[in-house]
Protein backbone atom coordinates (compact mmCIF):
# COMPACT_ATOMS: atom_id res chain seq x y z
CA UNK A 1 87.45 92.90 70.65
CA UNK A 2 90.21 94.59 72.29
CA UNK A 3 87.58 97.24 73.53
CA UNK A 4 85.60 94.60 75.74
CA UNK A 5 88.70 92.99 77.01
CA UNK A 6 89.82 96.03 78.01
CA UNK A 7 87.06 97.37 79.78
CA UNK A 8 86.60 94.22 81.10
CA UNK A 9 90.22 94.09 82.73
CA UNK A 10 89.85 97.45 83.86
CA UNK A 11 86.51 96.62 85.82
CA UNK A 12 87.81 93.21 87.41
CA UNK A 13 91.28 94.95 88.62
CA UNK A 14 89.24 98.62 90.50
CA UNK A 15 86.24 96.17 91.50
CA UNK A 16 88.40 93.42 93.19
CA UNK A 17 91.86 94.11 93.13
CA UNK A 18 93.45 98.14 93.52
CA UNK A 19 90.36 98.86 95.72
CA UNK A 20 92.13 96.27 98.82
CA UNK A 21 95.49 96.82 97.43
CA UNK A 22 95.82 100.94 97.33
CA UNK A 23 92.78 101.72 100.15
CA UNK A 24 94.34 99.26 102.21
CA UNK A 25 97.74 99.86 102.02
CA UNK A 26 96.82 103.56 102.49
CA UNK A 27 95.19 102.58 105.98
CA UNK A 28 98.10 100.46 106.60
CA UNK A 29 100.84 103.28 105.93
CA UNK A 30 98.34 105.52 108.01
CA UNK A 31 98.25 103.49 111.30
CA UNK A 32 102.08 102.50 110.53
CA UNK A 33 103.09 105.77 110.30
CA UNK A 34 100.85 107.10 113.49
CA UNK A 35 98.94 109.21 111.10
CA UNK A 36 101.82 110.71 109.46
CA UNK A 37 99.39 112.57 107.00
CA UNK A 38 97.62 114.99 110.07
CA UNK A 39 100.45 115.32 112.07
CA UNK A 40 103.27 116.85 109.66
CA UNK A 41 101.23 118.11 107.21
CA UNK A 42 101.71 121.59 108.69
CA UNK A 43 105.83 120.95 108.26
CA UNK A 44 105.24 119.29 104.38
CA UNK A 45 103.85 123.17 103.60
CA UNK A 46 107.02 124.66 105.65
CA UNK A 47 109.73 122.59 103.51
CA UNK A 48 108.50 123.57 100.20
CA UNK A 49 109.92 127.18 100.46
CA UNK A 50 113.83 125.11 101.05
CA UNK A 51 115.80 126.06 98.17
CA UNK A 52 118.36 123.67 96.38
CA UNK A 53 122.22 123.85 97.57
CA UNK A 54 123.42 124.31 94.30
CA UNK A 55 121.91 125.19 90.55
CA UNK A 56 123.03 121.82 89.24
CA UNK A 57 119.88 120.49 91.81
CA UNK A 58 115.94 120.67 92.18
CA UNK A 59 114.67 122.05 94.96
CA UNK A 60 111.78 120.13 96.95
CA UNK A 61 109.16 122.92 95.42
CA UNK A 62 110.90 122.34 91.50
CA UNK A 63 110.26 118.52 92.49
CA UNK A 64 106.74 118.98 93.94
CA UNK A 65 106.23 121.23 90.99
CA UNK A 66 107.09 118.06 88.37
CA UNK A 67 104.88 115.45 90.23
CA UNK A 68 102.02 117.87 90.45
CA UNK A 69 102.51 118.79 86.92
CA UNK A 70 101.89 114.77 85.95
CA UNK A 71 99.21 114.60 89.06
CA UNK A 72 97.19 117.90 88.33
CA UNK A 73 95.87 117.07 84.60
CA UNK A 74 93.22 116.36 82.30
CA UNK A 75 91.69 113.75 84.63
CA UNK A 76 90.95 116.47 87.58
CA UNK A 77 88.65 118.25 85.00
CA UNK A 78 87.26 115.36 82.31
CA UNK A 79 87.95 112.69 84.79
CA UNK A 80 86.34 114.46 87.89
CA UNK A 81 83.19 114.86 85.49
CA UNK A 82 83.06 111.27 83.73
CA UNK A 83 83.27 109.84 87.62
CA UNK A 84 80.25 112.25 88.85
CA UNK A 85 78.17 111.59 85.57
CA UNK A 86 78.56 107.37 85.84
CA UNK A 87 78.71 107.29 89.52
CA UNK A 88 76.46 110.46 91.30
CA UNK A 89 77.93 113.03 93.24
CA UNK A 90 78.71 110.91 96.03
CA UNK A 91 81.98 109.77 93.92
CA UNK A 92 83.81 113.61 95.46
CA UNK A 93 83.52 111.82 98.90
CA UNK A 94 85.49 108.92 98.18
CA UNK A 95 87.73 110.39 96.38
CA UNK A 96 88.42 112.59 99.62
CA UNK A 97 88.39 109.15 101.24
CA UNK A 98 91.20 107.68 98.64
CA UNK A 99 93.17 110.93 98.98
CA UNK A 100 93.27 111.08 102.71
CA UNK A 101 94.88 107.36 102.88
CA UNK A 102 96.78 107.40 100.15
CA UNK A 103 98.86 110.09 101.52
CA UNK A 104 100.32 107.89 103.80
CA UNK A 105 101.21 105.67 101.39
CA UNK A 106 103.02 108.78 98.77
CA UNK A 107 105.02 109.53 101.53
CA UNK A 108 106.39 106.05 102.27
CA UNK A 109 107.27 106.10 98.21
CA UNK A 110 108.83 109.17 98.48
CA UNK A 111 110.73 109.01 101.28
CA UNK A 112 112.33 105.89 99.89
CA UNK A 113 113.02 107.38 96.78
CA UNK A 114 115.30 109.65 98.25
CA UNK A 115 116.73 107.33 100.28
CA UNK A 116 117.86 104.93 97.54
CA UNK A 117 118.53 107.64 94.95
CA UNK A 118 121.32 107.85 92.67
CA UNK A 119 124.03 110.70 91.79
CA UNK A 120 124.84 111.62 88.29
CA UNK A 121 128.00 112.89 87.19
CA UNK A 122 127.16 116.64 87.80
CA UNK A 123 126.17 115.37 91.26
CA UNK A 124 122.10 116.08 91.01
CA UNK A 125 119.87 113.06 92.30
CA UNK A 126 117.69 110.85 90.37
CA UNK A 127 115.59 107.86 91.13
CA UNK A 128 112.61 106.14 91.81
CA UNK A 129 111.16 102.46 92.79
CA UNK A 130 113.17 100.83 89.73
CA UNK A 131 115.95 102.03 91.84
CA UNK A 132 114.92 101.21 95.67
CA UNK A 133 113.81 97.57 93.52
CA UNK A 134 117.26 96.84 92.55
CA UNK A 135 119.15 98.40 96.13
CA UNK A 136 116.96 97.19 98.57
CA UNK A 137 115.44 94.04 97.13
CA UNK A 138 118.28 93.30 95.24
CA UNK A 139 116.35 92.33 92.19
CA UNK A 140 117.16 94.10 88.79
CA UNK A 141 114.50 92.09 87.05
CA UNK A 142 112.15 93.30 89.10
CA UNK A 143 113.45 96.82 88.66
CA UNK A 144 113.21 96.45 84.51
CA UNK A 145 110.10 95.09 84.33
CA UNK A 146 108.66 98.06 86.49
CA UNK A 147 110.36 100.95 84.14
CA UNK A 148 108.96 99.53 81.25
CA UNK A 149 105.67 99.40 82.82
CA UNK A 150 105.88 102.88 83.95
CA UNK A 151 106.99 103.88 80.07
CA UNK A 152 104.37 102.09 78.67
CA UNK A 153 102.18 103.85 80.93
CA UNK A 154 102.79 107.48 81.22
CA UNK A 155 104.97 107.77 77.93
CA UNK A 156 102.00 106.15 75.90
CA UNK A 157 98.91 105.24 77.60
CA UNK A 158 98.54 108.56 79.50
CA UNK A 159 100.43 110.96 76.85
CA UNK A 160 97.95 109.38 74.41
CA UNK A 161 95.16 110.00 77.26
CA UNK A 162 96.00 113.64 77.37
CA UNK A 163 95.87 113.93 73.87
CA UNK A 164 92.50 112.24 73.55
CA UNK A 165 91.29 114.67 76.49
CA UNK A 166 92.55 117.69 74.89
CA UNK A 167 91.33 117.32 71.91
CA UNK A 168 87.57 116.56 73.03
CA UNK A 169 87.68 120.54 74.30
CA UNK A 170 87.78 121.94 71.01
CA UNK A 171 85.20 118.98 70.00
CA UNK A 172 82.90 121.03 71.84
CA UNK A 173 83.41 124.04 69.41
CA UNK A 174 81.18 124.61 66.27
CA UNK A 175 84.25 125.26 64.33
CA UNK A 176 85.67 121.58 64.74
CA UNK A 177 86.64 119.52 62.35
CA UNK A 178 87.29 115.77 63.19
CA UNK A 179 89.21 115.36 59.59
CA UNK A 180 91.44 118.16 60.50
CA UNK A 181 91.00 119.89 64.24
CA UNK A 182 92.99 117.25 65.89
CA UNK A 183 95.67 117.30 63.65
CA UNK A 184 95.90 120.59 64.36
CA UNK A 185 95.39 120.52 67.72
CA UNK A 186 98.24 118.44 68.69
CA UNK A 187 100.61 119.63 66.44
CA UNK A 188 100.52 122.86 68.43
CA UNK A 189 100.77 120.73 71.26
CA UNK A 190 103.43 118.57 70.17
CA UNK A 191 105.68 121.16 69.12
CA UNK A 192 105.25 123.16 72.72
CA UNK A 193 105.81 119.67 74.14
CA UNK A 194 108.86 119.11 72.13
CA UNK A 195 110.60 122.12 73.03
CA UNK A 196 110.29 121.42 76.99
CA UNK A 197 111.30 118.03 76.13
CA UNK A 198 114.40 118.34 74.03
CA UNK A 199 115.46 120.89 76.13
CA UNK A 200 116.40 118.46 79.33
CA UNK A 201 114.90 118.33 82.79
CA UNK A 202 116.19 121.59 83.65
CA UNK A 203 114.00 123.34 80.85
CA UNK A 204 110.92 121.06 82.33
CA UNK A 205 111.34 121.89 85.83
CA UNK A 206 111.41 125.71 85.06
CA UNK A 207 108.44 125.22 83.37
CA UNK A 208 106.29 123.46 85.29
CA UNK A 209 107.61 125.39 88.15
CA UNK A 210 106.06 128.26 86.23
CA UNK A 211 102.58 126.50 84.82
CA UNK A 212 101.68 124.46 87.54
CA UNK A 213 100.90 127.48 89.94
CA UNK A 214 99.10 129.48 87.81
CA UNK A 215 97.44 127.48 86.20
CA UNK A 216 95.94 125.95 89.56
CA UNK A 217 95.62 129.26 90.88
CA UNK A 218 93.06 130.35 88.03
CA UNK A 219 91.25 127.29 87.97
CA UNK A 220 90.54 127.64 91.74
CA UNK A 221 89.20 130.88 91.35
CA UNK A 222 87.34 130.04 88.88
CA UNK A 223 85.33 127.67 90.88
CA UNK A 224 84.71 130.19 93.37
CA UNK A 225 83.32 132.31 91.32
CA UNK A 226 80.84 129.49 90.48
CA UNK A 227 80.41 128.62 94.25
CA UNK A 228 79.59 132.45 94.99
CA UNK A 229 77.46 132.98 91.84
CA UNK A 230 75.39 129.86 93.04
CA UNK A 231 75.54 129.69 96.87
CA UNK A 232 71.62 128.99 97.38
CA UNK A 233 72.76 125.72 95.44
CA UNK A 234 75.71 124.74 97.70
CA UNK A 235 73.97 123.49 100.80
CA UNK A 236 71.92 120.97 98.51
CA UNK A 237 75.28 120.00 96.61
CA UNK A 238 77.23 119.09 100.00
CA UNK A 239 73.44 116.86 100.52
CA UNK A 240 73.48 115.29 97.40
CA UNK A 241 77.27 114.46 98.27
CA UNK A 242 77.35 112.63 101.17
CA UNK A 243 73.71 111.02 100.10
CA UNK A 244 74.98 109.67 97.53
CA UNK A 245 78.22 108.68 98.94
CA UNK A 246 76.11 106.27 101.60
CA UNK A 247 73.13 105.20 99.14
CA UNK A 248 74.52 101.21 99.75
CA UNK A 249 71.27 100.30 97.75
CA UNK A 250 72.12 102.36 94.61
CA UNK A 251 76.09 101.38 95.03
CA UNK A 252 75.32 97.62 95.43
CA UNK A 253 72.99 97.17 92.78
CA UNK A 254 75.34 98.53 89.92
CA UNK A 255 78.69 98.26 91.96
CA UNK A 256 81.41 98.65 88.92
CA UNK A 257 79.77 102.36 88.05
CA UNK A 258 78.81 103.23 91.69
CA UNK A 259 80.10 106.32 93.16
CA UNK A 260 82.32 104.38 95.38
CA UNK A 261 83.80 102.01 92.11
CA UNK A 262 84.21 105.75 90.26
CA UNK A 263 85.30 107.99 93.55
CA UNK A 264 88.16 105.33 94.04
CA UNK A 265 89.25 105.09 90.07
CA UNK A 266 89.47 108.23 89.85
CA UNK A 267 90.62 109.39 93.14
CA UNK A 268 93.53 106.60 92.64
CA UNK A 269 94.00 107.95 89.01
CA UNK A 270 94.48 111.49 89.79
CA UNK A 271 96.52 111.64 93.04
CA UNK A 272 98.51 108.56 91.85
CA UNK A 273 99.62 107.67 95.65
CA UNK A 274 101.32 104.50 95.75
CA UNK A 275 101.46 104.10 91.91
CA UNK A 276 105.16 104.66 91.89
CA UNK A 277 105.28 107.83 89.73
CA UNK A 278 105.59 111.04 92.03
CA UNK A 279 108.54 109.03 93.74
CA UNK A 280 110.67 109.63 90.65
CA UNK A 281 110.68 113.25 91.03
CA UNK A 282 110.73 113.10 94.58
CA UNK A 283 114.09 111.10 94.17
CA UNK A 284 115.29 114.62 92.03
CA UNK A 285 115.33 117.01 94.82
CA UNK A 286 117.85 118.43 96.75
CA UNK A 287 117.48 117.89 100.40
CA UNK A 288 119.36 117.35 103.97
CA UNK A 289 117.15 114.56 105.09
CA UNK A 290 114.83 112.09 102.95
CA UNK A 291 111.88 112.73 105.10
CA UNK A 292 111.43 115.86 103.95
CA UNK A 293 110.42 115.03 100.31
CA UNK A 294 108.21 112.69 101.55
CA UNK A 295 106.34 115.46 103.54
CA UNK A 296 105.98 117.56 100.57
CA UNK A 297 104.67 114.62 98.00
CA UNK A 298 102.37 113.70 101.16
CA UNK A 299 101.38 117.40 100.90
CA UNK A 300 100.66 116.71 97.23
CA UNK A 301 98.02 114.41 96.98
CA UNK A 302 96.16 116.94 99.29
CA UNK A 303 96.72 119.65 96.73
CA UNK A 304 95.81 117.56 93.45
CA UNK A 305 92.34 115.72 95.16
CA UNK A 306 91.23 118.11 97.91
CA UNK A 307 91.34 121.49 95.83
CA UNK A 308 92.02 120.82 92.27
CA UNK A 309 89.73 117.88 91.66
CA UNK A 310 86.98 119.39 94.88
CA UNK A 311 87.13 122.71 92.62
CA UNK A 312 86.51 120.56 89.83
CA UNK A 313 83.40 119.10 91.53
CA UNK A 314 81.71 121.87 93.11
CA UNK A 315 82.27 123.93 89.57
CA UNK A 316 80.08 121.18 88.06
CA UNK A 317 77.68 120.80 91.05
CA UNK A 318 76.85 124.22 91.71
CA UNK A 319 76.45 125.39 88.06
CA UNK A 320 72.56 123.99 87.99
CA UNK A 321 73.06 121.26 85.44
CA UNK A 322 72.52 118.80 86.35
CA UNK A 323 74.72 115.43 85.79
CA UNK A 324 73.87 112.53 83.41
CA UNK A 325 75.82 110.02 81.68
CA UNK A 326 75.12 111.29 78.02
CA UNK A 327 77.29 114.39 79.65
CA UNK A 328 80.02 112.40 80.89
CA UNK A 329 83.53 114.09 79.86
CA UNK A 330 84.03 117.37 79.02
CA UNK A 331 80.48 118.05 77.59
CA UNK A 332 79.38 118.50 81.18
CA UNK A 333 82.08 120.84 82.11
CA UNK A 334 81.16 122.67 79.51
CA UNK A 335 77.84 122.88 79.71
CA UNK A 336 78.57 123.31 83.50
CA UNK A 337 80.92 126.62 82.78
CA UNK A 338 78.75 128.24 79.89
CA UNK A 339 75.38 128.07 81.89
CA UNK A 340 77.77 130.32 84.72
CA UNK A 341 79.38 132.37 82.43
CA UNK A 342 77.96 132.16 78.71
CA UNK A 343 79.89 131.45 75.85
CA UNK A 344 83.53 132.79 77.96
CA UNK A 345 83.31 129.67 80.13
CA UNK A 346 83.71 127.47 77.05
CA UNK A 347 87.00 129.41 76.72
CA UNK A 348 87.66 129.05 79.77
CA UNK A 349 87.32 125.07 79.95
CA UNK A 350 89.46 124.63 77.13
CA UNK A 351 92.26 127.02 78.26
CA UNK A 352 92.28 125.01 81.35
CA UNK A 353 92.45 121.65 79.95
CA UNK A 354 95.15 122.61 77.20
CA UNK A 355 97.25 123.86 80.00
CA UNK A 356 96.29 121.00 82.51
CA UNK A 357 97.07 118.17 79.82
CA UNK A 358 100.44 120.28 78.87
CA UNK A 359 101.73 119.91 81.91
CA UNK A 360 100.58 116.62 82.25
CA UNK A 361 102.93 115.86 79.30
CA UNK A 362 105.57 117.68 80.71
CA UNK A 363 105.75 115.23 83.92
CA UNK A 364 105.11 112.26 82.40
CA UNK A 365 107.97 112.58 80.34
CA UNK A 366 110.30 113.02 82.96
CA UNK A 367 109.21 109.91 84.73
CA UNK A 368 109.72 108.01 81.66
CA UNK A 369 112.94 108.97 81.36
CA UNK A 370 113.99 108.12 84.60
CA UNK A 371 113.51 105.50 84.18
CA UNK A 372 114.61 104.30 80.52
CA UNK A 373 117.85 105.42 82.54
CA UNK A 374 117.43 102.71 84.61
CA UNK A 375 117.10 100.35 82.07
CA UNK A 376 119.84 101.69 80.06
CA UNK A 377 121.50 100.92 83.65
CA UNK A 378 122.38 105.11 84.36
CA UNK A 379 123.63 105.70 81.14
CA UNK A 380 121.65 107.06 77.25
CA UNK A 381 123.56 107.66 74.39
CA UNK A 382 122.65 110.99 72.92
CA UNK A 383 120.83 109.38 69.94
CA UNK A 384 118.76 106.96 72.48
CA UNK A 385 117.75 109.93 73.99
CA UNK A 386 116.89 111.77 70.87
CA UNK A 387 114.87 108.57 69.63
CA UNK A 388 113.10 108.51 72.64
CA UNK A 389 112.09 112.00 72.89
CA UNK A 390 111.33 112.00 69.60
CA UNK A 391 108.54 109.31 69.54
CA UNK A 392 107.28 110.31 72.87
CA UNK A 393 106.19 113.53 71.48
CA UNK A 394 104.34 111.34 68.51
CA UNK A 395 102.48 109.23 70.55
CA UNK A 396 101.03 112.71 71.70
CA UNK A 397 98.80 112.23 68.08
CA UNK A 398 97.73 108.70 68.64
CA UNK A 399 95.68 109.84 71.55
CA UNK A 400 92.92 111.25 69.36
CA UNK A 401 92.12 108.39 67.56
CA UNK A 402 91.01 106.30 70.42
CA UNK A 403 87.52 105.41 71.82
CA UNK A 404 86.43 107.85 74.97
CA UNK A 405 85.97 104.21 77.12
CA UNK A 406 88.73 102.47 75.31
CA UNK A 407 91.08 105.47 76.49
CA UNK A 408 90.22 105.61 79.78
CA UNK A 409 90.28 101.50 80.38
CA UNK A 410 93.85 101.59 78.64
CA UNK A 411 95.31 103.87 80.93
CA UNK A 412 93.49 102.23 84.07
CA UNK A 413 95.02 99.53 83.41
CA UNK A 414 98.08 100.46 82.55
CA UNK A 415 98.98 102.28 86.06
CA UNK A 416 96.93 99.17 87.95
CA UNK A 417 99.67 96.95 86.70
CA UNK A 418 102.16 99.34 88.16
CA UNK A 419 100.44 99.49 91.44
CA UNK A 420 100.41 95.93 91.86
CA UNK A 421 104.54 95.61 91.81
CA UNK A 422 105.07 98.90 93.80
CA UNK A 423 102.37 98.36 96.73
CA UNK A 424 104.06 95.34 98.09
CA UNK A 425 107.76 96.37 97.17
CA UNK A 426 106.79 99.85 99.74
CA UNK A 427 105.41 97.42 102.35
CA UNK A 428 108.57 95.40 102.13
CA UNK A 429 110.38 98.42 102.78
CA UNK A 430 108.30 99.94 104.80
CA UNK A 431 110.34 100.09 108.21
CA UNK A 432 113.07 101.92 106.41
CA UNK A 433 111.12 104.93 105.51
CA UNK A 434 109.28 104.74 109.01
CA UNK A 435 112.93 104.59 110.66
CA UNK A 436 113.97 107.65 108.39
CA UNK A 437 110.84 109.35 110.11
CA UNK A 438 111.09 108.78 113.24
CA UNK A 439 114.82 110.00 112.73
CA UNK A 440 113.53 113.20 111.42
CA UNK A 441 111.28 114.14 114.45
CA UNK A 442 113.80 113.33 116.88
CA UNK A 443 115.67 115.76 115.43
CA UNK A 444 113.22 117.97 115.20
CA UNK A 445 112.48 117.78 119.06
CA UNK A 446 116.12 118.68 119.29
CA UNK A 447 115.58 121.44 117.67
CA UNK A 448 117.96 120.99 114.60
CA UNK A 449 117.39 121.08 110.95
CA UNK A 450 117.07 117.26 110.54
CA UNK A 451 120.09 116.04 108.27
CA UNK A 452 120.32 112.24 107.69
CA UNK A 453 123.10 109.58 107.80
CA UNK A 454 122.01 106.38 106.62
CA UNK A 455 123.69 104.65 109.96
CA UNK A 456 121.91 106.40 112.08
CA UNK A 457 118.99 103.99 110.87
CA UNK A 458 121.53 101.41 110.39
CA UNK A 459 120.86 101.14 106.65
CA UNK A 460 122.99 98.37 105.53
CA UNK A 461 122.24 99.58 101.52
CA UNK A 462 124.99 101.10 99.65
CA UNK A 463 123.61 103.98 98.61
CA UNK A 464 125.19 106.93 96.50
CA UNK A 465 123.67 109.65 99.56
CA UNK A 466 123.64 109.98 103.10
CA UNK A 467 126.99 108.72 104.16
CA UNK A 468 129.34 110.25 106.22
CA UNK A 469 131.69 110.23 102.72
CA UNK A 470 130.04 110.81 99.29
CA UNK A 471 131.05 108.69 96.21
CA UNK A 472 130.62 109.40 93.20
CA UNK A 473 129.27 107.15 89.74
């Protein structure tokens, strides 16, 4: 029962509803923001390499680091594969499509993340759209009921998700027990999980800071040693791409698992833009003006969609299997891997995902936090915080007990109900982060190392940053 209403929410909200809500609000930001995503995308790579002004602080790459580590997880491998299986190759174009105009729309989030951010009492940043809910709009309620959403969501549904995912890698090995295998499995998991957790956001950022690029870095080569291994395949792949991206019969005559309906579910899944999640790291770094952690979470959906998830897809595509539902998961990137490189690629797939849905953990958490912060109104007790930590890394085990479609339609949902408060709140908001912009690159003309004041926008907010005296909560 709760399988069919599920999957039937989840197919009414990407068919109808997130498909005009994130796509067009990502054209929106685009045109808003005079293309925002092509012309200072070649700055968002320059401001990664800013360090923090103090220890106590993230810097913008520790902060990038965090988002990417939630961004960059199972659901660029399994995902990527279940979307090319159900929907035809022609899903890897839209989800360049979704990536491309969602980036306009992640750096509107961002940017006002760091504009409404808050100070602690060691005077580091934290925030997110709870908080530019409550400042800007004024509206707590609001606020609470979009923190919980977000907890439900990456602190269950998606920790649960990654669990699930992980745990269908080893399914995939003759060894595998389904009475015992999982437990196993994410134990291990839960424990390595537990440590990064218990031991702050410090301990997390150091360690996704550390993961994220080498992990990424391995997996990309890895698909070009499939690309090179398999290049009289690739001009037929990049055919059957765009074919099947413009086959309007084949999409319209089975719309919900077309490769447009899969491109954008799981385009919008994995490079979360406009969601509201990246913003709360964003809100975490250290930085002279807001616009520049908008720039480098712009620069992120690039990174997650365009070469994690296109590595993803040309591994598959250029390994000679073909695709087919009955593969859809990680079957097919397994078969996909082992017909490349024999029984190592299975090794190689599971590494990968373990790692992947690690880190995945690793920034969900920290967006959960965030913002049970919030609703604990900026402060935990240290036995809140213990409680919370506690059960987050149990939920990690619920994960593989659940359906492969029920899992998927959970967490679809889940972040659609997300989207749907923080789309409109953004385009509310929208001429504050486009002010804080345009601010930026007049500065920039001028040839200074932008730094903001919030009246030189004439922000009216009270906000804990960007005024010509600091206060302090």
């Amino acid at each position: 029962m709760y399988g069919q209403f599920i999957g039937s929410l989840s197919g009414f909200l990407y068919t109808w509803v997130l498909p005009l809500l994130l796509v067009g609000g990502g054209i929106y930001f685009t045109f808003k923001t005079k293309f925002v995503q092509i012309k200072q995308l070649g700055e968002s790579i320059r401001i990664i390499s800013e360090p923090a002004a103090d220890d106590k602080s993230m810097s913008s790459f520790q902060a990038l680091m965090i988002s990417t580590a939630s961004r960059v997880g199972t659901g660029n491998i399994v995902g990527v594969s279940t979307a090319i299986c159900i929907g035809g190759a022609g899903s890897v174009f839209w989800m360049w499509i979704v990536a491309f105009v969602g980036a306009a729309s992640a750096f509107i989030e961002s940017t006002l993340a760091q504009i409404y951010k808050r100070r602690d009492k060691d005077g580091a940043s934290y925030g997110g759209p709870a908080y530019y809910i409550e400042t800007a709009l004024k509206n707590r309620k609001l606020g609470i009921a979009f923190a919980i959403i977000l907890i439900l969501t990456y602190a269950f549904g998606f920790n649960a998700l990654a669990g699930y995912n992980i745990n269908s890698a080893f399914a995939t090995y003759d060894f595998y027990n389904p009475d015992t295998t999982p437990i196993i499995v994410c134990g291990v998991l839960a424990v390595l999980a537990g440590y990064t957790i218990f031991g702050g956001g410090k301990r997390l950022s150091q360690i996704t800071s550390l993961l994220v690029p080498i992990m990424s870095i391995i997996y990309v080569v890895a698909a070009l040693i499939v690309i090179v291994m398999n290049l009289n395949l690739v001009p037929a792949m990049f055919v059957d791409i765009f074919r099947g991206a413009f086959d309007f019969p084949a999409i319209f005559g089975g719309f919900a698992g077309s490769a447009i309906m899969m491109g954008l579910k799981r385009g919008l899944y994995s490079n979360e833009a406009g969601i509201g999640s990246a913003p709360n790291a964003a809100a975490s770094a250290d930085t002279s003006h807001p616009t520049k952690q908008g720039l480098v979470q712009m620069m992120a959906v690039y990174l997650d969609t365009w070469v994690i998830c296109t590595a993803t897809a040309f591994m598959l595509l250029a390994s000679g299997i073909a695709p087919s539902p009955e593969l859809a998961g990680a079957p097919y990137n397994v078969a996909a891997l082992t017909n490349v490189f024999g029984s190592f690629g299975q090794h190689l797939f599971t590494f990968g995902l373990f790692l992947f849905g690690f880190t995945t953990l690793l920034g969900n958490y920290f967006y959960s936090e965030a913002n049970l912060r919030f609703i604990g109104g900026g402060n935990l007790s240290k036995s809140t915080l213990t409680i919370f930590r506690a059960v987050a890394v149990i939920v990690i085990f619920v994960g593989t007990g659940l359906e492969f479609g029920v899992a998927w339609d959970t967490a679809d949902v889940l972040m659609a109900a997300m989207a749907l408060i923080n789309i409109p709140v953004i385009f509310i908001l929208k001429d504050v982060a486009i002010d804080c912009l345009n601010d930026y690159t007049k500065q920039k003309r001028e040839g200074k190392n932008p730094v903001f004041r919030a009246k030189d926008i004439n922000l009216k907010d009270d906000v804990d940053f960007w005024e010509d005296k600091v206060k302090t909560v």
